[in-house]
PDB file of N, CA and C in Angstrom:
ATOM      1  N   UNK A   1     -15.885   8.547  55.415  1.00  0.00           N
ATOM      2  CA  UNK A   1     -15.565   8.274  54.026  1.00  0.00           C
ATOM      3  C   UNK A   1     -14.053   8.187  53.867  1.00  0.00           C
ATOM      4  N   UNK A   2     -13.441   6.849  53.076  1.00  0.00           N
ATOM      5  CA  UNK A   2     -12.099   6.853  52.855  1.00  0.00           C
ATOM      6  C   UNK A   2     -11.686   7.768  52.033  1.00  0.00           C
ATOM      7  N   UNK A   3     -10.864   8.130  51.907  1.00  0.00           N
ATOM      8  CA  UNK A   3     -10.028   9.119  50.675  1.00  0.00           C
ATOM      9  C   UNK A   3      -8.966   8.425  49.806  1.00  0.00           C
ATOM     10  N   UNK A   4      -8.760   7.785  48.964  1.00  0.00           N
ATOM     11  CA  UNK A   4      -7.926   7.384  48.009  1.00  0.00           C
ATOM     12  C   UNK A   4      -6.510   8.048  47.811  1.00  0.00           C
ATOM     13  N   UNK A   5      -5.403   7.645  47.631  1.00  0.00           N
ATOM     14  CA  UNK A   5      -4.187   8.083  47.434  1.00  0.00           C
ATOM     15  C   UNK A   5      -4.254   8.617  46.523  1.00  0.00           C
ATOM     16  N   UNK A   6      -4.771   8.432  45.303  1.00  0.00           N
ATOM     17  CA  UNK A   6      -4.913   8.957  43.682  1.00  0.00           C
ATOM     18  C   UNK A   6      -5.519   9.960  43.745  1.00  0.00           C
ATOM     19  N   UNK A   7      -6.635  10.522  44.472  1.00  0.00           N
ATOM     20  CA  UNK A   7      -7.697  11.529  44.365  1.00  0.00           C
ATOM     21  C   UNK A   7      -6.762  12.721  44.790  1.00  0.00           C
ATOM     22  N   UNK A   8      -7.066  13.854  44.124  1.00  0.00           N
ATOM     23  CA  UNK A   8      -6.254  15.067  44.276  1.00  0.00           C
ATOM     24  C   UNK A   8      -7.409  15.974  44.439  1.00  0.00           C
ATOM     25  N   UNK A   9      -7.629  16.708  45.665  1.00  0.00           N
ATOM     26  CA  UNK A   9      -8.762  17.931  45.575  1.00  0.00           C
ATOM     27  C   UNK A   9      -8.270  18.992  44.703  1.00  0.00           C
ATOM     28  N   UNK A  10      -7.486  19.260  44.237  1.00  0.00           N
ATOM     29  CA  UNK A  10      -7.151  20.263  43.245  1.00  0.00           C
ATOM     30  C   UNK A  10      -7.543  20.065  41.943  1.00  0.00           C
ATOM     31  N   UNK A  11      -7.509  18.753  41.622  1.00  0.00           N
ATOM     32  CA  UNK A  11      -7.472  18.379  40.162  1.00  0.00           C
ATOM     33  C   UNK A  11      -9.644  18.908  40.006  1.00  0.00           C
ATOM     34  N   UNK A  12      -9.879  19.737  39.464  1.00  0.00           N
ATOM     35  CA  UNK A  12     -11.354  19.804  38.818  1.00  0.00           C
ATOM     36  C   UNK A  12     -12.097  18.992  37.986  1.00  0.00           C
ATOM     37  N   UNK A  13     -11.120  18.522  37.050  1.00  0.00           N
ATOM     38  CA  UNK A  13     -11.548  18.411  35.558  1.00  0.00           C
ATOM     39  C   UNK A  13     -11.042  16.792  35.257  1.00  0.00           C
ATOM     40  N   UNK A  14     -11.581  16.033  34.398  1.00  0.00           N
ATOM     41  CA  UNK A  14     -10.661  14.829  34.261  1.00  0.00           C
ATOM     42  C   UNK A  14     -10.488  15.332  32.191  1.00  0.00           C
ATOM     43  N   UNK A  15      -8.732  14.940  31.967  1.00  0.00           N
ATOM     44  CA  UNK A  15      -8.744  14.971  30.781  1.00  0.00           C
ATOM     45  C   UNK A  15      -8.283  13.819  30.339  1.00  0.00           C
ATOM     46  N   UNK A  16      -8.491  13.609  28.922  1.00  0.00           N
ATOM     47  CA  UNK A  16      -8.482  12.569  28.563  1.00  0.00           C
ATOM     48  C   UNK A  16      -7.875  12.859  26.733  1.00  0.00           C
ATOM     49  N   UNK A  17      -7.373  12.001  26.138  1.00  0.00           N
ATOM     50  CA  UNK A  17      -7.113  11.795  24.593  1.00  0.00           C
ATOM     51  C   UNK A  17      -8.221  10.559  24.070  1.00  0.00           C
ATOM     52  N   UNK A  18      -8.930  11.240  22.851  1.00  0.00           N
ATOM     53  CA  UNK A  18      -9.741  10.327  22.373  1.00  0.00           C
ATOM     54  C   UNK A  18      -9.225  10.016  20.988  1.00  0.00           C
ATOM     55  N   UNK A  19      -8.772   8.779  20.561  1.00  0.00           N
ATOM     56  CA  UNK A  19      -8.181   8.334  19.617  1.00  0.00           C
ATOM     57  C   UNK A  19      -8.864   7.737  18.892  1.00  0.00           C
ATOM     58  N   UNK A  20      -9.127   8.069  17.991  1.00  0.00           N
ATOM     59  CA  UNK A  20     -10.064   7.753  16.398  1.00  0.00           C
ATOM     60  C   UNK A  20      -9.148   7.316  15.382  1.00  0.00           C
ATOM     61  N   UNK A  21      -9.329   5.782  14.870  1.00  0.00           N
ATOM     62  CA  UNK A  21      -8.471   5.283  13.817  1.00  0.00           C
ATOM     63  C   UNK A  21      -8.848   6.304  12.432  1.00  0.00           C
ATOM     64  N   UNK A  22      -7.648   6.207  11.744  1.00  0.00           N
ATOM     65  CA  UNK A  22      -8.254   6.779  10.311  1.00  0.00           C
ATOM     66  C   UNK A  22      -9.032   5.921   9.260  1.00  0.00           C
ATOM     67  N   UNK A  23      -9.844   6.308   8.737  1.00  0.00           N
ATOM     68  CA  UNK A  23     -11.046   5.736   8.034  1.00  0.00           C
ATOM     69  C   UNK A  23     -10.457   4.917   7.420  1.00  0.00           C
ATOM     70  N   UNK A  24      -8.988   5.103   7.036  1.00  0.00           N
ATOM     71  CA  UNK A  24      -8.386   4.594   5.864  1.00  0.00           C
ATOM     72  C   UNK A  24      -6.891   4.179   6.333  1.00  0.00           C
ATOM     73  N   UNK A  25      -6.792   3.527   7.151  1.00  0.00           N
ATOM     74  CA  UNK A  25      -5.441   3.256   7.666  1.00  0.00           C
ATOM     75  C   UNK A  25      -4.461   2.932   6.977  1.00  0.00           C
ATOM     76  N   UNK A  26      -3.857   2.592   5.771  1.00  0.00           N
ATOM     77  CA  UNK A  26      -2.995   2.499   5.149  1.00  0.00           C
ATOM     78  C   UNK A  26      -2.615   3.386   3.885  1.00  0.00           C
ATOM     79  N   UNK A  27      -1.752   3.653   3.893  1.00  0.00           N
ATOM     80  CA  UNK A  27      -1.498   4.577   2.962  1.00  0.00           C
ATOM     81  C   UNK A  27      -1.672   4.305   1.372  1.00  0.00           C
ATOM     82  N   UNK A  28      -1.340   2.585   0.818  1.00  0.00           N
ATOM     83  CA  UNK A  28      -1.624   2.903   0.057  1.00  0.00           C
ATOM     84  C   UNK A  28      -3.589   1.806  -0.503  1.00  0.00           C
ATOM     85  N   UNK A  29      -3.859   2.091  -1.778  1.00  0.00           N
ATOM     86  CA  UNK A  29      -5.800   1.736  -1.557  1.00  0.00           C
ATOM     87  C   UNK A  29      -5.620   0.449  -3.029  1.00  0.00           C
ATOM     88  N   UNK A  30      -6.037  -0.279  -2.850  1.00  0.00           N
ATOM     89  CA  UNK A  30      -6.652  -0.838  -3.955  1.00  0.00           C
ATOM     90  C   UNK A  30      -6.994  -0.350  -5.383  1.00  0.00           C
ATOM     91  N   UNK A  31      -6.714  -0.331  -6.618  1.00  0.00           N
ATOM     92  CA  UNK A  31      -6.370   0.260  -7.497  1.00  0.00           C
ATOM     93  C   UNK A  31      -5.573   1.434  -7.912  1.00  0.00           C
ATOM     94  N   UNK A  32      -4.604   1.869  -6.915  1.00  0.00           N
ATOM     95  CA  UNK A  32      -4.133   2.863  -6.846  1.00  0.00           C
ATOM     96  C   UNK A  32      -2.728   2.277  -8.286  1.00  0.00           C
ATOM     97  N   UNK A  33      -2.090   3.469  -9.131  1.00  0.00           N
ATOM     98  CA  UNK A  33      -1.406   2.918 -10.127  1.00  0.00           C
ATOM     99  C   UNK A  33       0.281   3.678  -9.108  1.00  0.00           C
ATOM    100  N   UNK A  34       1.159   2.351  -9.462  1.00  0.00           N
ATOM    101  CA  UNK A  34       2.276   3.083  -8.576  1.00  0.00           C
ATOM    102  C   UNK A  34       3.402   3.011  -9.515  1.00  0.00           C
ATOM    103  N   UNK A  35       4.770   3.508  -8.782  1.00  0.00           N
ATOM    104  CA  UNK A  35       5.913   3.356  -9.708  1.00  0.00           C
ATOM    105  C   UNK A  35       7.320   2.748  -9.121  1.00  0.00           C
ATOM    106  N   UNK A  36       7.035   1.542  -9.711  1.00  0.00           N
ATOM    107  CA  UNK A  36       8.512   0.899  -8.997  1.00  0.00           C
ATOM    108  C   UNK A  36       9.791   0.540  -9.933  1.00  0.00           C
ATOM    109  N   UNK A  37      10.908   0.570  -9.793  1.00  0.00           N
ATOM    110  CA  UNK A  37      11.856   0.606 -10.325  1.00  0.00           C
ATOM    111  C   UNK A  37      11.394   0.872 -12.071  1.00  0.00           C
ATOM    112  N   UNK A  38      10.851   2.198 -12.186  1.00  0.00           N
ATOM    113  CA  UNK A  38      10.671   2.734 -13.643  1.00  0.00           C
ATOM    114  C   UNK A  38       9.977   2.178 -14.511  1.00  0.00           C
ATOM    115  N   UNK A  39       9.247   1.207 -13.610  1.00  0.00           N
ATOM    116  CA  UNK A  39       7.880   0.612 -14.688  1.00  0.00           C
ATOM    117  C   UNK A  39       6.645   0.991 -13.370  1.00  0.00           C
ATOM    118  N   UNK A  40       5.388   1.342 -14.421  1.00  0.00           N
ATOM    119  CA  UNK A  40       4.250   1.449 -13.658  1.00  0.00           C
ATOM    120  C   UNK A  40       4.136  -0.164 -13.234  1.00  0.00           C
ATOM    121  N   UNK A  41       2.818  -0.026 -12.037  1.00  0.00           N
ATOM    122  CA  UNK A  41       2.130  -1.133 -11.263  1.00  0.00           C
ATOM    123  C   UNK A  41       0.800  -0.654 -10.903  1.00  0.00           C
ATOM    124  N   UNK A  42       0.036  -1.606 -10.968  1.00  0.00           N
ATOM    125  CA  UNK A  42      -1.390  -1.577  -9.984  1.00  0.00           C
ATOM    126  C   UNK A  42      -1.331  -2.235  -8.993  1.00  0.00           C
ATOM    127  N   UNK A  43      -1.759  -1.342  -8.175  1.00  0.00           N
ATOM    128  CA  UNK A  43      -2.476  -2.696  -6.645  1.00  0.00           C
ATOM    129  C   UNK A  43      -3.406  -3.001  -6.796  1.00  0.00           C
ATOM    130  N   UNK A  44      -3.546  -4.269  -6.475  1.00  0.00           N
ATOM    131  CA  UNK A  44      -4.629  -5.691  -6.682  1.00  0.00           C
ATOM    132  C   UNK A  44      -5.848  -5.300  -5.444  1.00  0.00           C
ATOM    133  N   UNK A  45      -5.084  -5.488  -4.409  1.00  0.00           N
ATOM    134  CA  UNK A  45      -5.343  -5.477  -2.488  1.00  0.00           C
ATOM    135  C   UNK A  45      -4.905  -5.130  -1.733  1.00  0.00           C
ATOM    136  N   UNK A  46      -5.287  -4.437  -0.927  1.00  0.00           N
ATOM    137  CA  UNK A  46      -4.251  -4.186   0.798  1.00  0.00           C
ATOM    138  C   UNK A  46      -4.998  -4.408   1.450  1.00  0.00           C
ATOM    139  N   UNK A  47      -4.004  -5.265   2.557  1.00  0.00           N
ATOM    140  CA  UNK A  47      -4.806  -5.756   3.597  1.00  0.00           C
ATOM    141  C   UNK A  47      -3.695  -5.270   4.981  1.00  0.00           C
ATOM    142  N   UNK A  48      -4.285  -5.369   6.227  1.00  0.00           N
ATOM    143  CA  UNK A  48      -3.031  -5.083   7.215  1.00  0.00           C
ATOM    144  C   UNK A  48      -1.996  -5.689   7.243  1.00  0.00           C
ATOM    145  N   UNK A  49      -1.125  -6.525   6.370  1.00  0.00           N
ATOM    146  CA  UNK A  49      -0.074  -7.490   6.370  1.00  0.00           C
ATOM    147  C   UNK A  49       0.558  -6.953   5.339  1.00  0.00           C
ATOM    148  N   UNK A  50       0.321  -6.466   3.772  1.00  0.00           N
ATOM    149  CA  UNK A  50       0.903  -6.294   2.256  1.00  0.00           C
ATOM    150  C   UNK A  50      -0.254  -5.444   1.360  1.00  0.00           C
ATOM    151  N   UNK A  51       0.328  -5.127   0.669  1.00  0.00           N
ATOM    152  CA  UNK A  51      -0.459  -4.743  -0.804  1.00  0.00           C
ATOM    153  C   UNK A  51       0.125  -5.738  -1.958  1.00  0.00           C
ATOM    154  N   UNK A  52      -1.142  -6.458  -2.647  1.00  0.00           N
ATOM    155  CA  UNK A  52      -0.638  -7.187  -3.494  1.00  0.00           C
ATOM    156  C   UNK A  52      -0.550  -6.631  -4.866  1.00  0.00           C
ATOM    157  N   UNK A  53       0.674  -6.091  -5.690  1.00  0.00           N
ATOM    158  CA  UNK A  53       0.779  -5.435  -6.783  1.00  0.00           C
ATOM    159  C   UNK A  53       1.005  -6.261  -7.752  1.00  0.00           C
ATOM    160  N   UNK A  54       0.773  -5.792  -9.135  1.00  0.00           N
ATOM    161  CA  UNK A  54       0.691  -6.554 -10.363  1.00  0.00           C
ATOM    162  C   UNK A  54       1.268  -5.659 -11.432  1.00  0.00           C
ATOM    163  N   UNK A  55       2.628  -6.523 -12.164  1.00  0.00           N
ATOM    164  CA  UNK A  55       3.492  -5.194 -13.024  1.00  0.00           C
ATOM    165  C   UNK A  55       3.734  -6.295 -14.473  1.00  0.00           C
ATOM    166  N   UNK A  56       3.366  -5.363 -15.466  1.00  0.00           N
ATOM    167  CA  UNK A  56       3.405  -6.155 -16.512  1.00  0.00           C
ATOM    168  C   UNK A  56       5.162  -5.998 -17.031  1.00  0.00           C
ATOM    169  N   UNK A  57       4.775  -7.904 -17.473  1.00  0.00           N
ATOM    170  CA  UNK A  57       6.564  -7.634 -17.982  1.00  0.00           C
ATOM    171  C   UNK A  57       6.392  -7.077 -19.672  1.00  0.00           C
ATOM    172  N   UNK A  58       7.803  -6.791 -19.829  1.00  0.00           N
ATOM    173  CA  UNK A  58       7.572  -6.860 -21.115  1.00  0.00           C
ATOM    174  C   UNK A  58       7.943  -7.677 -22.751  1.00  0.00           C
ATOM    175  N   UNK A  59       7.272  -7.488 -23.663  1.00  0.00           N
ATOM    176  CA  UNK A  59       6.986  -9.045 -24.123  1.00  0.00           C
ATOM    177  C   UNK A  59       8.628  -9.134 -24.696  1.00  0.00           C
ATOM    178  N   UNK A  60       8.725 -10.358 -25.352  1.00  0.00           N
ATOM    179  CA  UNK A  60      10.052 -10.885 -25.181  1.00  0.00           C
ATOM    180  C   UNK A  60       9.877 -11.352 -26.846  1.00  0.00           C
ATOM    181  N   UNK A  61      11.281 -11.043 -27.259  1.00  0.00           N
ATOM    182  CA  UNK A  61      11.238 -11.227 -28.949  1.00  0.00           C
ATOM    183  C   UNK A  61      12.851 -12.173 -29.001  1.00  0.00           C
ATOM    184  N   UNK A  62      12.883 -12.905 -29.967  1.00  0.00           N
ATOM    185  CA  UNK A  62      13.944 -13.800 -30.613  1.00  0.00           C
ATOM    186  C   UNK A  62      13.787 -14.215 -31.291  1.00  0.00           C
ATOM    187  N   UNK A  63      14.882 -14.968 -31.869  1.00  0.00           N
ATOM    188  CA  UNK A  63      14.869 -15.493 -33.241  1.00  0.00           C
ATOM    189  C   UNK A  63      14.684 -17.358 -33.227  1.00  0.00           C
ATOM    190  N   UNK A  64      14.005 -17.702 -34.098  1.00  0.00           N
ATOM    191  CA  UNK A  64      14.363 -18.997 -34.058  1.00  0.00           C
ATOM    192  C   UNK A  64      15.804 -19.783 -34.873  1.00  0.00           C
ATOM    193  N   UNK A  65      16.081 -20.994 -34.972  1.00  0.00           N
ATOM    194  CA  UNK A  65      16.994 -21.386 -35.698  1.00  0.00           C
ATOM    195  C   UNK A  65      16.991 -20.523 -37.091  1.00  0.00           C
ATOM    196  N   UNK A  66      15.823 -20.928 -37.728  1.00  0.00           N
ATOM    197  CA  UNK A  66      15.684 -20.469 -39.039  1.00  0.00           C
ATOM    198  C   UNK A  66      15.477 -19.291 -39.007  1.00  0.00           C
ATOM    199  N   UNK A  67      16.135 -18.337 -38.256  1.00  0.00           N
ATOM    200  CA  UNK A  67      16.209 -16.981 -38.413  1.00  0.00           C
ATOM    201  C   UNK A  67      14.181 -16.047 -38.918  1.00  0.00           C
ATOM    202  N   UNK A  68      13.863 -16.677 -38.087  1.00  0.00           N
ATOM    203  CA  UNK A  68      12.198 -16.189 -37.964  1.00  0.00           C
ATOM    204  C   UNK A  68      11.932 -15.480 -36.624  1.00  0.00           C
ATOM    205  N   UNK A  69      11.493 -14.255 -36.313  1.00  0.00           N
ATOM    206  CA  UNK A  69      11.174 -13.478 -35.550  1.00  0.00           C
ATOM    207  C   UNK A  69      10.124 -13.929 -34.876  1.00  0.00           C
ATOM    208  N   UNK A  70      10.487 -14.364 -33.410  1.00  0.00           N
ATOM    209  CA  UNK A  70       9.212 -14.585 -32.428  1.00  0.00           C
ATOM    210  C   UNK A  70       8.731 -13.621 -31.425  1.00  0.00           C
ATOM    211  N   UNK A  71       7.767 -13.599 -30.818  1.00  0.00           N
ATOM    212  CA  UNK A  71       7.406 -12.542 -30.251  1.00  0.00           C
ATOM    213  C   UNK A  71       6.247 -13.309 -29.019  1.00  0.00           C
ATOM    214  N   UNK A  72       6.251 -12.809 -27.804  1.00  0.00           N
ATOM    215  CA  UNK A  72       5.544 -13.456 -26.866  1.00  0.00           C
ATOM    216  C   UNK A  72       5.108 -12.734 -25.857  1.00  0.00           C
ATOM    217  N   UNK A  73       3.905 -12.291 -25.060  1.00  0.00           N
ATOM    218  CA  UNK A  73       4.008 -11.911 -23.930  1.00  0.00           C
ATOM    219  C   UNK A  73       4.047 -12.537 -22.763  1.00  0.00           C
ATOM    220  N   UNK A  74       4.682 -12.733 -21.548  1.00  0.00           N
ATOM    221  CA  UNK A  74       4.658 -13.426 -20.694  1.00  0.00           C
ATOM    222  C   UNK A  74       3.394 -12.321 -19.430  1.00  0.00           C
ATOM    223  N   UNK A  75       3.308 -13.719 -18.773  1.00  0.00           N
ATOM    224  CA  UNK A  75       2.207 -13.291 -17.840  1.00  0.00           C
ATOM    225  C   UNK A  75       2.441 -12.323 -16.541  1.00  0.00           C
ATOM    226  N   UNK A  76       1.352 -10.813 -16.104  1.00  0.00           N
ATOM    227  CA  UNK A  76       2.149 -10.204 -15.460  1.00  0.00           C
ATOM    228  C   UNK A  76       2.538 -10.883 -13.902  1.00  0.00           C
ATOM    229  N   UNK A  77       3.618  -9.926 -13.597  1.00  0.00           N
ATOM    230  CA  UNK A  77       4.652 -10.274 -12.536  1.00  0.00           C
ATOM    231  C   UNK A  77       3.468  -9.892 -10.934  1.00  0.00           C
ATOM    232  N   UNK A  78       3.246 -10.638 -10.698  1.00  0.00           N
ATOM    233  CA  UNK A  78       2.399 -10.465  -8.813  1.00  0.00           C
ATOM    234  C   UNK A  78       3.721 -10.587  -7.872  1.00  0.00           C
ATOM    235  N   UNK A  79       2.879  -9.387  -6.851  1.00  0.00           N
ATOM    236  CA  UNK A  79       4.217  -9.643  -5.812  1.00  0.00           C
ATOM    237  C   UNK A  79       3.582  -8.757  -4.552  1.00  0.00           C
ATOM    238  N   UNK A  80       4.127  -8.983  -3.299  1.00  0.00           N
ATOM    239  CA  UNK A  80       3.622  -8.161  -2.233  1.00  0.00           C
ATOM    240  C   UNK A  80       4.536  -6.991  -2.005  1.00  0.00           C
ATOM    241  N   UNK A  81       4.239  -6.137  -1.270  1.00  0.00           N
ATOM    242  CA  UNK A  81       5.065  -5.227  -0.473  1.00  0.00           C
ATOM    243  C   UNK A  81       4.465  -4.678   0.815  1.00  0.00           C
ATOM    244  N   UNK A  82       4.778  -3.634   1.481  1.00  0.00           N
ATOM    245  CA  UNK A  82       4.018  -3.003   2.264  1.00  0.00           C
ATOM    246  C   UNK A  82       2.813  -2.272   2.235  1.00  0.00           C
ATOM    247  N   UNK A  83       1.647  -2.512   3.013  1.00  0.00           N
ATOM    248  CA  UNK A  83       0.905  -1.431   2.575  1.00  0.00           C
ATOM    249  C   UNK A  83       1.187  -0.271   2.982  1.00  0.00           C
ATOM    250  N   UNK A  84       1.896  -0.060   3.633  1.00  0.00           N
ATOM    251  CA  UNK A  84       2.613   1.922   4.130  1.00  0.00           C
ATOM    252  C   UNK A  84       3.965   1.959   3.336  1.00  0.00           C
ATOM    253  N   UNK A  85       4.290   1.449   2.172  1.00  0.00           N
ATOM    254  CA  UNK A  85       4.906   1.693   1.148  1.00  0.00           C
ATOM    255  C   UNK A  85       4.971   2.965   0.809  1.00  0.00           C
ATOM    256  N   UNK A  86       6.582   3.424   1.088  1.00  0.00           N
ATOM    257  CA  UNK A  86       6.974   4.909   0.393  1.00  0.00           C
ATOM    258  C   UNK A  86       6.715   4.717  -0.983  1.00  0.00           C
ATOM    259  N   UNK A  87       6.132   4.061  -1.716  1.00  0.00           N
ATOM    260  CA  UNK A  87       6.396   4.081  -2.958  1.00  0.00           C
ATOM    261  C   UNK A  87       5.547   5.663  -3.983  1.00  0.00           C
ATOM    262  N   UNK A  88       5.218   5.853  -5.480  1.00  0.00           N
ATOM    263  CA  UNK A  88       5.152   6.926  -5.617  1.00  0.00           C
ATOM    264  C   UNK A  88       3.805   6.556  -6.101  1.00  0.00           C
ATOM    265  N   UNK A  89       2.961   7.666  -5.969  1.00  0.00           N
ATOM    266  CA  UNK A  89       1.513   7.179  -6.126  1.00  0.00           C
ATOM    267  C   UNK A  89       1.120   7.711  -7.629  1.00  0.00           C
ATOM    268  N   UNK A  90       0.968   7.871  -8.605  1.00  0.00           N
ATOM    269  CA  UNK A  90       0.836   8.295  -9.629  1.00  0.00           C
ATOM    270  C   UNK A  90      -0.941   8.149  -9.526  1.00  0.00           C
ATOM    271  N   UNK A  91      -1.825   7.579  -9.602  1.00  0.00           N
ATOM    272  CA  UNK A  91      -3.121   8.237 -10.170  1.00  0.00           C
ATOM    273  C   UNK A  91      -3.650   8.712  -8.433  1.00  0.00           C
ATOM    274  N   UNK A  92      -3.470   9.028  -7.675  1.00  0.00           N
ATOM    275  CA  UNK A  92      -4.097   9.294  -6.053  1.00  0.00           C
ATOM    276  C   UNK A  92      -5.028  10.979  -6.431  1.00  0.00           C
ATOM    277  N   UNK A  93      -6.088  11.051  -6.129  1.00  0.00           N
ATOM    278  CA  UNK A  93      -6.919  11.946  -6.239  1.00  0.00           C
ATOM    279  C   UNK A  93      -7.095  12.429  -4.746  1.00  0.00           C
ATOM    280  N   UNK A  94      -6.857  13.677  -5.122  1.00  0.00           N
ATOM    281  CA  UNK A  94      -7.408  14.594  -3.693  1.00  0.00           C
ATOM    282  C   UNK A  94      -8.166  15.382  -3.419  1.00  0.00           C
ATOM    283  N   UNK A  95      -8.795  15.263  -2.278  1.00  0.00           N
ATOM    284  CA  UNK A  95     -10.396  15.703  -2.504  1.00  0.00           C
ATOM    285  C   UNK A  95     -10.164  17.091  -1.951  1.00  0.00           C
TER     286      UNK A  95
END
């Protein structure tokens, strides 16, 4: 019988690391409410590439010529970031 260079009669035992992804690999989840530059946001989606967040602007008032008060909301602001975003999690529940 050959004997292998690798084989060690001392060694007994074989060890090993078993690596289990987390259920939930990204830090941040789909409806989670966050806080970026001092206005809240929701996340839309995360996917392994971004979280797509959605931040409402706020509505916008002026005057017309004839000095008449307008008032408007514009549509909210979409945008990506990271999904392992330090950002601050405001509604995150812990079990």
């Amino acid at each position: 019988m050959k004997r292998h260079a690798f084989s060690n009669p001392a060694q007994i035992e074989f060890f090993a690391l078993v690596w289990q992804p987390f259920s939930h690999p990204f830090r941040l989840r789909a409806g989670d409410v966050i806080r970026m530059n001092n206005r809240l946001c929701r996340v839309i989606r995360v996917n392994a590439s971004a979280a797509v967040v959605i931040m409402n602007q706020p509505a916008r008032v002026f005057k017309t010529r004839f000095d008449k008060p307008v008032q408007f909301q514009p549509p909210p602001a979409m945008f990506r970031i990271s999904s392992n975003s330090e950002s601050e999690i405001l509604n995150r529940r812990t079990a």
